[in-house]
Protein backbone atom coordinates (compact mmCIF):
# COMPACT_ATOMS: atom_id res chain seq x y z
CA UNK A 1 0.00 0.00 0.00
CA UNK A 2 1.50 3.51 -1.26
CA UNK A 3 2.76 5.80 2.01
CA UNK A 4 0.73 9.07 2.24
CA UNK A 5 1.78 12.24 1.02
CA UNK A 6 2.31 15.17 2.97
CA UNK A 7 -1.02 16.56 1.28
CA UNK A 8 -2.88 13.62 2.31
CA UNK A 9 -1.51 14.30 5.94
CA UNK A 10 -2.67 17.65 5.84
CA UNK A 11 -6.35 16.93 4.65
CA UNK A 12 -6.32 13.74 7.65
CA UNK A 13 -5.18 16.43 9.83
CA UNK A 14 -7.77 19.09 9.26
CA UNK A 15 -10.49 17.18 8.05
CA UNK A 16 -11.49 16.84 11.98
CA UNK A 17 -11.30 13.51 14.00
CA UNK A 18 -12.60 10.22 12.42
CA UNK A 19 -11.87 6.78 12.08
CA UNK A 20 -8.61 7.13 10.43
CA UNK A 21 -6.83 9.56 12.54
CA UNK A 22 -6.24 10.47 16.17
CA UNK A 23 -4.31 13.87 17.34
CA UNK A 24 -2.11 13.74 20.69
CA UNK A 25 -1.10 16.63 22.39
CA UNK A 26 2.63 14.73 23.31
CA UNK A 27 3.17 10.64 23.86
CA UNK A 28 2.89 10.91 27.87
CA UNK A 29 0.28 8.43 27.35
CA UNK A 30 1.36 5.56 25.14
CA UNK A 31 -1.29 2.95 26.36
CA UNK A 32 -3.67 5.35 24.62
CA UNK A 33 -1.21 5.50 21.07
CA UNK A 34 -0.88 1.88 21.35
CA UNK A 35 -5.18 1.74 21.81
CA UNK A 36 -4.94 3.85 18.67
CA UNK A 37 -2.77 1.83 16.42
CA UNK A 38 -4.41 -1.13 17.33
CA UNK A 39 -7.83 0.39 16.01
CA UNK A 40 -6.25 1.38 13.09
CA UNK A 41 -4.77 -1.72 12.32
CA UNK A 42 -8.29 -3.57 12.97
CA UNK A 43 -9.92 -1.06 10.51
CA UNK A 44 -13.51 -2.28 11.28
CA UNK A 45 -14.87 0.07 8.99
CA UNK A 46 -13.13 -1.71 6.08
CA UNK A 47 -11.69 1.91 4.68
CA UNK A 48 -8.64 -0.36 3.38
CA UNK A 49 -7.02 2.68 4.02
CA UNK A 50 -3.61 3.52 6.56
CA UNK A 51 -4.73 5.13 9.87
CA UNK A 52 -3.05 7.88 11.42
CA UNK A 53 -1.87 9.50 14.83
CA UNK A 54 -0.74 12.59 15.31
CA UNK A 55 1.51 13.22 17.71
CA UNK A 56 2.00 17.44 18.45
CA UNK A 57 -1.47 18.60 18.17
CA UNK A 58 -4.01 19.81 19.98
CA UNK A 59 -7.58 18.21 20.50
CA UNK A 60 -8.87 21.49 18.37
CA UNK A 61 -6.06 20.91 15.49
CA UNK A 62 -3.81 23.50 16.75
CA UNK A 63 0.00 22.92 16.86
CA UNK A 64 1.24 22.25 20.61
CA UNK A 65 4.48 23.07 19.72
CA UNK A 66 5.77 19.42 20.85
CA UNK A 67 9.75 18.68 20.44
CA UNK A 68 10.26 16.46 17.25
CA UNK A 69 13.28 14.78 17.76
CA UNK A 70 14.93 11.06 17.38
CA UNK A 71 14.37 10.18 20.48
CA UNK A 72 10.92 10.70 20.21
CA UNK A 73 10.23 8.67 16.86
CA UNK A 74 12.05 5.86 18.51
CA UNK A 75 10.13 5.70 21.25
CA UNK A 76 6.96 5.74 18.81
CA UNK A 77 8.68 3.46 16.76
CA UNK A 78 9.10 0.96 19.87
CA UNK A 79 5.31 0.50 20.01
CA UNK A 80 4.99 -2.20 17.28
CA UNK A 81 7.77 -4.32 18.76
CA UNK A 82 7.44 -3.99 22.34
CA UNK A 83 5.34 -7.16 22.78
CA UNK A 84 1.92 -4.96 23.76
CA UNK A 85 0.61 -5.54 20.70
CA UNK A 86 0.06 -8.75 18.94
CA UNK A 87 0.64 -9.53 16.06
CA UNK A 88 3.08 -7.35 15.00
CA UNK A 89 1.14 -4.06 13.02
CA UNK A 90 2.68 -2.82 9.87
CA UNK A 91 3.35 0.91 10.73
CA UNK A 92 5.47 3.44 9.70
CA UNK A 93 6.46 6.28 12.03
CA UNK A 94 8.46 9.68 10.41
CA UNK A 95 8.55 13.72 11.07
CA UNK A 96 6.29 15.80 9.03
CA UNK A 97 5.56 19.49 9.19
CA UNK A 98 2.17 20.51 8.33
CA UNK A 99 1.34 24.27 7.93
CA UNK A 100 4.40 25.07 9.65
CA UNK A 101 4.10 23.22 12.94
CA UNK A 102 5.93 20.11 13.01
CA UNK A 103 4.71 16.58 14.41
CA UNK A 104 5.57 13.25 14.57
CA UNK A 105 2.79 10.59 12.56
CA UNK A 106 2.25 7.20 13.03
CA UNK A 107 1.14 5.60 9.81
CA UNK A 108 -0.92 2.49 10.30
CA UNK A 109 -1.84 -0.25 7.73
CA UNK A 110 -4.69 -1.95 7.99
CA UNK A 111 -4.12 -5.86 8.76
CA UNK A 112 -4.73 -8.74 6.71
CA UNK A 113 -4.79 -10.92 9.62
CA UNK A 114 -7.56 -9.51 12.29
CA UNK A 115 -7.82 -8.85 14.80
CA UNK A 116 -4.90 -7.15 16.55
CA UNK A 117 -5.05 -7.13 19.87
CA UNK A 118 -3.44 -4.42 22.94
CA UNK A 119 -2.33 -6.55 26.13
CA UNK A 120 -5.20 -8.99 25.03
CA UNK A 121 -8.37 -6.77 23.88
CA UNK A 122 -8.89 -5.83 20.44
CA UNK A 123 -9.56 -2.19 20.07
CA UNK A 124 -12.05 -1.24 17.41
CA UNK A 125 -12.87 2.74 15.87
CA UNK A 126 -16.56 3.13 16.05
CA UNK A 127 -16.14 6.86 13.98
CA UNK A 128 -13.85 9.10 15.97
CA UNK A 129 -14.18 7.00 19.23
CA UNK A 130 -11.99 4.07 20.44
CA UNK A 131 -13.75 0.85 22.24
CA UNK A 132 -13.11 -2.65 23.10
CA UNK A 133 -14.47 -4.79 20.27
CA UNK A 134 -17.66 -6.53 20.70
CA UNK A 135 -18.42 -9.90 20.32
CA UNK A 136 -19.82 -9.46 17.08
CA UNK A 137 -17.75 -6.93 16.18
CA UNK A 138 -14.87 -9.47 16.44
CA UNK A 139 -16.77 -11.91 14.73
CA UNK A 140 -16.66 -9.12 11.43
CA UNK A 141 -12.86 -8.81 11.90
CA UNK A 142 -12.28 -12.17 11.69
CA UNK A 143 -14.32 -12.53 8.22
CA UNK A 144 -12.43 -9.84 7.15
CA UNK A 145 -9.16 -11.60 7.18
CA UNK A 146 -7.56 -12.16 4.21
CA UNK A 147 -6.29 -16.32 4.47
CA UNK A 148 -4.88 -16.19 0.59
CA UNK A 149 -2.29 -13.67 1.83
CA UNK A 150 -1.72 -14.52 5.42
CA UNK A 151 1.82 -15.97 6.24
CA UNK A 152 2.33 -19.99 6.70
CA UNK A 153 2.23 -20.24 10.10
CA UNK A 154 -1.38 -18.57 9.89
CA UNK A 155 -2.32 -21.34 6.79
CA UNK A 156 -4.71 -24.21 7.50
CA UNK A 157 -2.65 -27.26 7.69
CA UNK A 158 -4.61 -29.40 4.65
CA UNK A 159 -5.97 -32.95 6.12
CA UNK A 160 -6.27 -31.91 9.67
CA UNK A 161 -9.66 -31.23 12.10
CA UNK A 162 -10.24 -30.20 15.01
CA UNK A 163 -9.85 -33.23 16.42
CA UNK A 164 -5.90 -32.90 15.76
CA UNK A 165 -6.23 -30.28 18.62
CA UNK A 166 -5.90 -30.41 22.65
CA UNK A 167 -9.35 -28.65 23.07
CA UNK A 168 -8.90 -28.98 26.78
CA UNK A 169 -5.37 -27.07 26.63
CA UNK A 170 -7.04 -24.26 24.48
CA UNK A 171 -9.20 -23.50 27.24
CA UNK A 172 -6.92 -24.07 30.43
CA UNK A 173 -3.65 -22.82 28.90
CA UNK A 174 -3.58 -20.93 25.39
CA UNK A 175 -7.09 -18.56 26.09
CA UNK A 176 -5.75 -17.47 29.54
CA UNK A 177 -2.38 -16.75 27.94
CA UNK A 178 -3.92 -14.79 24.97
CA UNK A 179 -6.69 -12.79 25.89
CA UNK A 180 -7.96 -10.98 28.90
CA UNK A 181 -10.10 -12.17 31.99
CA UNK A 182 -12.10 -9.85 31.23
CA UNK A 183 -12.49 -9.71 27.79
CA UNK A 184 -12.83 -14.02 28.52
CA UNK A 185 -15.91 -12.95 31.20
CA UNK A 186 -17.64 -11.05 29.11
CA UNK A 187 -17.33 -13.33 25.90
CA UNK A 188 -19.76 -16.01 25.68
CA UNK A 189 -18.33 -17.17 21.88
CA UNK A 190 -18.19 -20.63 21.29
CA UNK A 191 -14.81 -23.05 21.18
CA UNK A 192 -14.41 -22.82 17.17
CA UNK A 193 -15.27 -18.90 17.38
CA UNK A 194 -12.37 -18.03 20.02
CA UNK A 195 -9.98 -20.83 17.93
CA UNK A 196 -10.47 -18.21 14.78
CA UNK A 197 -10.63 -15.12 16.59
CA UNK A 198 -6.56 -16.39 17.72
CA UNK A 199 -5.98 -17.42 13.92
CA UNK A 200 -5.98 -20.75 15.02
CA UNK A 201 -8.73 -22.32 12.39
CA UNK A 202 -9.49 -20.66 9.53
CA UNK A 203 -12.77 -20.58 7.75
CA UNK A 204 -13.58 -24.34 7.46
CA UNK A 205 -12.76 -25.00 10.87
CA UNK A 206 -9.37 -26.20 9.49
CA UNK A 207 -6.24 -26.22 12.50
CA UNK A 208 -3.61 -23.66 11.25
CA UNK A 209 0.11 -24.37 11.59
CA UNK A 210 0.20 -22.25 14.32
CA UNK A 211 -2.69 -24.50 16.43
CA UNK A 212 -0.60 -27.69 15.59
CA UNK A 213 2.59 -26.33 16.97
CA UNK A 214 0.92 -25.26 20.01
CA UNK A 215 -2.19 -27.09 20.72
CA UNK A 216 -1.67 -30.35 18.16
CA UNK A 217 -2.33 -33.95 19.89
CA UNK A 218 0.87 -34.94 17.42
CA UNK A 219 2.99 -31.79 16.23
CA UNK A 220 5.71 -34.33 14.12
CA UNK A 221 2.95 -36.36 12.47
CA UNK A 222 2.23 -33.02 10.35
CA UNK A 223 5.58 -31.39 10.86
CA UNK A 224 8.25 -34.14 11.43
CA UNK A 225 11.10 -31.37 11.12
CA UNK A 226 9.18 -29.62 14.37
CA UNK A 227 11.28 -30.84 17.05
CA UNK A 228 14.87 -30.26 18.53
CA UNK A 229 17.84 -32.35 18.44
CA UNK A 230 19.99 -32.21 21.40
CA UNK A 231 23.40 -33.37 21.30
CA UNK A 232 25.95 -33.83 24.17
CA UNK A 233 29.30 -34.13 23.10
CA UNK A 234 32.72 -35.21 24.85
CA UNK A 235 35.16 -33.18 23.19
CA UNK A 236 35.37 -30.23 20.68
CA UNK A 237 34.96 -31.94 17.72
CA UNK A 238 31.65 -33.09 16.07
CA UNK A 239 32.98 -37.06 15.34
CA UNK A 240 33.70 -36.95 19.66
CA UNK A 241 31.99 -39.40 21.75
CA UNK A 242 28.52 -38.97 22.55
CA UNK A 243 27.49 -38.70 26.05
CA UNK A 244 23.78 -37.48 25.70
CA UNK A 245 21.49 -37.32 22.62
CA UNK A 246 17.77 -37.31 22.15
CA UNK A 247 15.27 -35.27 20.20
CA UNK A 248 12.67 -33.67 21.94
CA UNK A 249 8.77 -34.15 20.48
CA UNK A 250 5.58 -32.40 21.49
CA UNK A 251 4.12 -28.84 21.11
CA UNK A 252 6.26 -26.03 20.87
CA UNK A 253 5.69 -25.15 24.72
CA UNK A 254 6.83 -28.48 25.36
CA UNK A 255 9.64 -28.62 23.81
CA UNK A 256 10.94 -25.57 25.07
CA UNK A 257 10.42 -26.18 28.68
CA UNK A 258 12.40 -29.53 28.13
CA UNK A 259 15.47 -28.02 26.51
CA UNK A 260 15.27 -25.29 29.26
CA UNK A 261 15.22 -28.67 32.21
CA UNK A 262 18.22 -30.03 29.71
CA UNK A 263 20.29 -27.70 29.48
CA UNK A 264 20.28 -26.26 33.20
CA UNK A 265 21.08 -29.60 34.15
CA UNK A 266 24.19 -29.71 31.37
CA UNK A 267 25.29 -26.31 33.01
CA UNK A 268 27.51 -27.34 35.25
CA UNK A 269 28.16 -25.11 38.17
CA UNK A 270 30.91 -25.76 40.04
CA UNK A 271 31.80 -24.05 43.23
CA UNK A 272 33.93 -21.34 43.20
CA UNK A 273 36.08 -21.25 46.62
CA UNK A 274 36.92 -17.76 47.71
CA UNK A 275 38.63 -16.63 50.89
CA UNK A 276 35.13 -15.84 53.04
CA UNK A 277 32.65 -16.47 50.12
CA UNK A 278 31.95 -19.34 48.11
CA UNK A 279 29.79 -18.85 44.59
CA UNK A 280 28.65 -21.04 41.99
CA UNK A 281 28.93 -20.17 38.42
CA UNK A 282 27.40 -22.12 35.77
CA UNK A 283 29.23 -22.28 32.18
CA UNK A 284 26.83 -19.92 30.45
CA UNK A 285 24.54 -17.80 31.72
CA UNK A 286 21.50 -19.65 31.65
CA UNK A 287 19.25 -16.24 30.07
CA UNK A 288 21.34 -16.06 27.26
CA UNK A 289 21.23 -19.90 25.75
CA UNK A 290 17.19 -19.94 26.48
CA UNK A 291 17.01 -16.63 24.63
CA UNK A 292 18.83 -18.44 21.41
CA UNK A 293 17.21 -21.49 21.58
CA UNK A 294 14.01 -19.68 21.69
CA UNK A 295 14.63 -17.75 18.58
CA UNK A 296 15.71 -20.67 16.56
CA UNK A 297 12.34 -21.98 17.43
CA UNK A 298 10.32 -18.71 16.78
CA UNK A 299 12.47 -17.99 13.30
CA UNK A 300 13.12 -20.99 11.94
CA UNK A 301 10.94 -21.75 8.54
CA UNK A 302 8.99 -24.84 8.85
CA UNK A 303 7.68 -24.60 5.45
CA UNK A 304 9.15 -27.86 2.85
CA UNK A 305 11.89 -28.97 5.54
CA UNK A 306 12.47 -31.93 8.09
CA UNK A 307 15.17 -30.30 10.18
CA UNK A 308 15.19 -30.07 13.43
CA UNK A 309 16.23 -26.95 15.40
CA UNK A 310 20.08 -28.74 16.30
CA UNK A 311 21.50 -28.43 19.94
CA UNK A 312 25.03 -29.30 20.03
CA UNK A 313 26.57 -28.81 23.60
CA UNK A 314 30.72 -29.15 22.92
CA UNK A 315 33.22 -29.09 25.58
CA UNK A 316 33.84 -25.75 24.71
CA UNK A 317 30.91 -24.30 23.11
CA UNK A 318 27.55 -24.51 22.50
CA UNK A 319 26.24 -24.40 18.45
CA UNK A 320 22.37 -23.93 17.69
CA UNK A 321 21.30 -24.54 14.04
CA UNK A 322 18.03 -23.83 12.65
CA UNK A 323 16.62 -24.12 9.09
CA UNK A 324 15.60 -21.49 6.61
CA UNK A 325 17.94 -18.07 6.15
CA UNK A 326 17.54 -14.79 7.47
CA UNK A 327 14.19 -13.40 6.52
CA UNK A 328 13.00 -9.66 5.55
CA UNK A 329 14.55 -6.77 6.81
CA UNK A 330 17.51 -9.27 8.37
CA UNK A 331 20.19 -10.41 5.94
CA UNK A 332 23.71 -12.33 6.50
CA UNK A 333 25.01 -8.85 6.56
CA UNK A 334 22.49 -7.72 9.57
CA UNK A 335 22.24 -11.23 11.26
CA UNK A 336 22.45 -10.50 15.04
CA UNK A 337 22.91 -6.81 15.01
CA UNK A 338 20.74 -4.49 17.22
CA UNK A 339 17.56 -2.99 15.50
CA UNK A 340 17.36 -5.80 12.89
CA UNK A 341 14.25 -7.90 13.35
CA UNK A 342 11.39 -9.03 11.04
CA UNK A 343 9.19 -12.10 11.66
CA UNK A 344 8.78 -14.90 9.46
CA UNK A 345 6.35 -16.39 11.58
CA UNK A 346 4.37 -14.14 13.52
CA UNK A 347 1.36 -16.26 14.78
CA UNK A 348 3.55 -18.34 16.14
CA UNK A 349 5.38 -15.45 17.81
CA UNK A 350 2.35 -13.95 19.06
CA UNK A 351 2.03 -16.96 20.61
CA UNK A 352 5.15 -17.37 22.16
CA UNK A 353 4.84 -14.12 23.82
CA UNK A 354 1.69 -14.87 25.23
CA UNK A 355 3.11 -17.89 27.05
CA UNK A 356 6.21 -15.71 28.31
CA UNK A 357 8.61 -17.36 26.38
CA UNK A 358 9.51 -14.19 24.59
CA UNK A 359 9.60 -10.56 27.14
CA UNK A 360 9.66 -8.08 24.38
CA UNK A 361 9.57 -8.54 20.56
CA UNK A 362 13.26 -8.05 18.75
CA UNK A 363 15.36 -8.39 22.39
CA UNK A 364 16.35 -11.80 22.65
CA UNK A 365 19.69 -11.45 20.81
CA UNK A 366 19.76 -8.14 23.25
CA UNK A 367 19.30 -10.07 26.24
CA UNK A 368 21.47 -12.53 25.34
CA UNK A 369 24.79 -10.26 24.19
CA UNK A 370 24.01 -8.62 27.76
CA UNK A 371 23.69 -12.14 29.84
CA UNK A 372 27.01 -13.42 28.14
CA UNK A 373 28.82 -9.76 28.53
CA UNK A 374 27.91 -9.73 32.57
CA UNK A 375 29.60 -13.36 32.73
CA UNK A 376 32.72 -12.53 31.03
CA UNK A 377 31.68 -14.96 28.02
CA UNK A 378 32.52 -13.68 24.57
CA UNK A 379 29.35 -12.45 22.79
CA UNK A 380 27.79 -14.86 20.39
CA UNK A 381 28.81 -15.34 16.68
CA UNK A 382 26.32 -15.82 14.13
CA UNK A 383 26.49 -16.65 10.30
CA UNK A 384 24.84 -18.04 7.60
CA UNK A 385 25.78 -21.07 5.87
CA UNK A 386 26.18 -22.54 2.89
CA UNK A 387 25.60 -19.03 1.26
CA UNK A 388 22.75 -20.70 -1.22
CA UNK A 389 19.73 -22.43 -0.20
CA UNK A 390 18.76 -24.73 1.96
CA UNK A 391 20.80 -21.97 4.28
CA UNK A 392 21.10 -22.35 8.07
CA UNK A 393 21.47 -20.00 10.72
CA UNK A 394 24.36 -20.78 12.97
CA UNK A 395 24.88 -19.24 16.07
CA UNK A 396 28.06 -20.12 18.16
CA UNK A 397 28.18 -19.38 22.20
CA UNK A 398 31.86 -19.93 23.42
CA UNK A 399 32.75 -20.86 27.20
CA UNK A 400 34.02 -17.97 28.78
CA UNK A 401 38.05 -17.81 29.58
């Protein structure tokens, strides 16, 4: 969809409040900008048209003479990858100056895959006024959703039912994870209407890849590749003897709870004998190799491969491969540097983040260069390899000195 023109910010701006803009004194209040985007992305109204908030202007249009500066746009910018607001919206934030006064807009693109949700509750524009979606106005955002163009891990898996899900897990684990208790009070819907309004059935009632990995009876009998392969090895080569090796089955949540038990118990942490204090320090810093592990899982394409996600614990380092390249924005030139994140799978990370596996959207590498950095540990190295398809991503995490 083409950006907007400063003239077609100016006639937004003027033409009064509506449903596809919202004017902000400042950004004291970014619960209410991120209530804002989240309408805009929803689009009830079906305008198929970019929303926008301004940021610098008074209720009655006037200029309020707010600061424009970076770190004001990157604080707006923050507010589609901050985790608030799932799944991801497309949004574009910039400086404009409009009859002289100059402002700060947040450009939001209607979604293909409704609804979007804020901290759980999907925020609707009924004209100029923000509210909580109703039932049946989440019902219409989920028929608007647009499956031909969705991403894969949003596509019905083709031969499965609803049968192939853990109904009894939806309700005890993945609702109270994804939406709100009170949004869950007040919503009466039944099972197969709160599995689509999570994009996790489509229109036929069809499990989406996304269900499976999360809620499937059998993940690996529709995606055999959907598992991790941990390796413990006695040396520093690859052909060393084996002490431990298994692959680890189940849902996603599953899985990653197991590697987590795994790996703390591989972390050896001996006890360090001071003069008058005694400490134990594990190997690695247990923050940083969930953080990796976790984006292997949340990156990794799933789409034509049988890979596992591959563990390899060495005597002196630890080497996570997953399938499928760097995607969007990231390339093997931006691989693991700050600022760099797109989503290949985004139900999936929506999902993720619900459960807590994931704190904030485009900081695990973060957290994990600062966990190794605090221990002394060399930061991690990443690369892609072989440089043509089928490519891997490798990360390496050495032992520290």
């Amino acid at each position: 969809m083409p950006a907007l023109s400063d003239g077609e910010l100016e006639t937004l701006l003027h033409g009064g409040e509506s449903d596809r803009n919202e004017r902000k004194r400042n950004a004291a209040d970014l619960d209410k900008i991120r209530e804002a985007v989240c309408a805009f992305s929803n689009d009830l109204p079906d305008r198929r048209q970019p929303g926008v908030v301004f940021v610098g202007v008074e209720d009655d249009g006037t200029c309020s003479n707010l600061t424009i500066d970076d770190d004001l746009l990157r604080l707006l910018g923050n507010v589609r990858d901050d985790g608030a607001l799932t799944p991801f919206p497309v949004m574009e934030v910039r400086q404009a100056t409009i009859r002289g006064c100059s402002l700060a807009v947040i450009i939001v693109q209607p979604t293909l895959n409704p609804p979007v949700r804020f901290r759980g509750r999907a925020w609707v524009r009924v004209g100029p006024r923000r509210a909580i979606a109703s039932p049946e106005e989440e019902r219409r955002l989920v028929e608007k959703r647009r499956w031909g163009n969705l991403p894969f891990d949003a596509q019905p898996v083709a031969g499965s039912n609803l049968s192939d899900l853990d109904l009894n897990r939806f309700n005890l684990e993945y609702l109270p994870a994804m939406v709100s208790r009170d949004t869950i009070a007040q919503n009466q819907r039944a099972v197969v209407d709160q599995l689509r309004a999570l994009r996790l059935i489509d229109q036929d009632e069809t499990p989406t890849f996304t269900a499976i990995a999360m809620l499937g009876k059998s993940t690996q009998h529709w995606f055999p590749g959907a598992s991790i392969a941990w390796r413990r090895v006695g040396g520093e080569n690859l052909t060393d003897n084996t002490i431990d090796e298994r692959v680890l089955t189940g849902t996603i949540p599953d899985q990653l709870r197991r590697i987590d038990e795994i790996i703390d118990a591989a972390n050896i942490s001996p006890v360090e004998m001071g003069t008058t204090v005694h400490t134990r320090a594990a190997e690695y810093p247990m923050a940083a190799l969930q953080q990796l592990v976790r984006n292997a899982l949340m990156h990794r394409t799933y789409e034509g491969t049988t890979s596992p996600v591959r563990v390899t614990w060495y005597s002196d380092r630890v080497e996570i491969l997953s399938p499928g390249g760097p995607f969007g924005v990231v390339t093997p030139l931006t691989l693991g540097l700050p600022g760099y994140t797109d989503y290949r799978n985004p139900t999936l990370a929506e999902a993720l983040k619900g459960y807590g596996f994931v704190e904030r959207f485009g900081q695990g590498i973060e957290i994990a260069r600062m966990a190794l950095a605090q221990s002394g540990s060399p930061a991690p190295q990443f690369r892609c390899e072989p440089e043509e398809a089928p490519v891997w991503v490798h990360v390496t995490v050495r032992k520290r000195p």
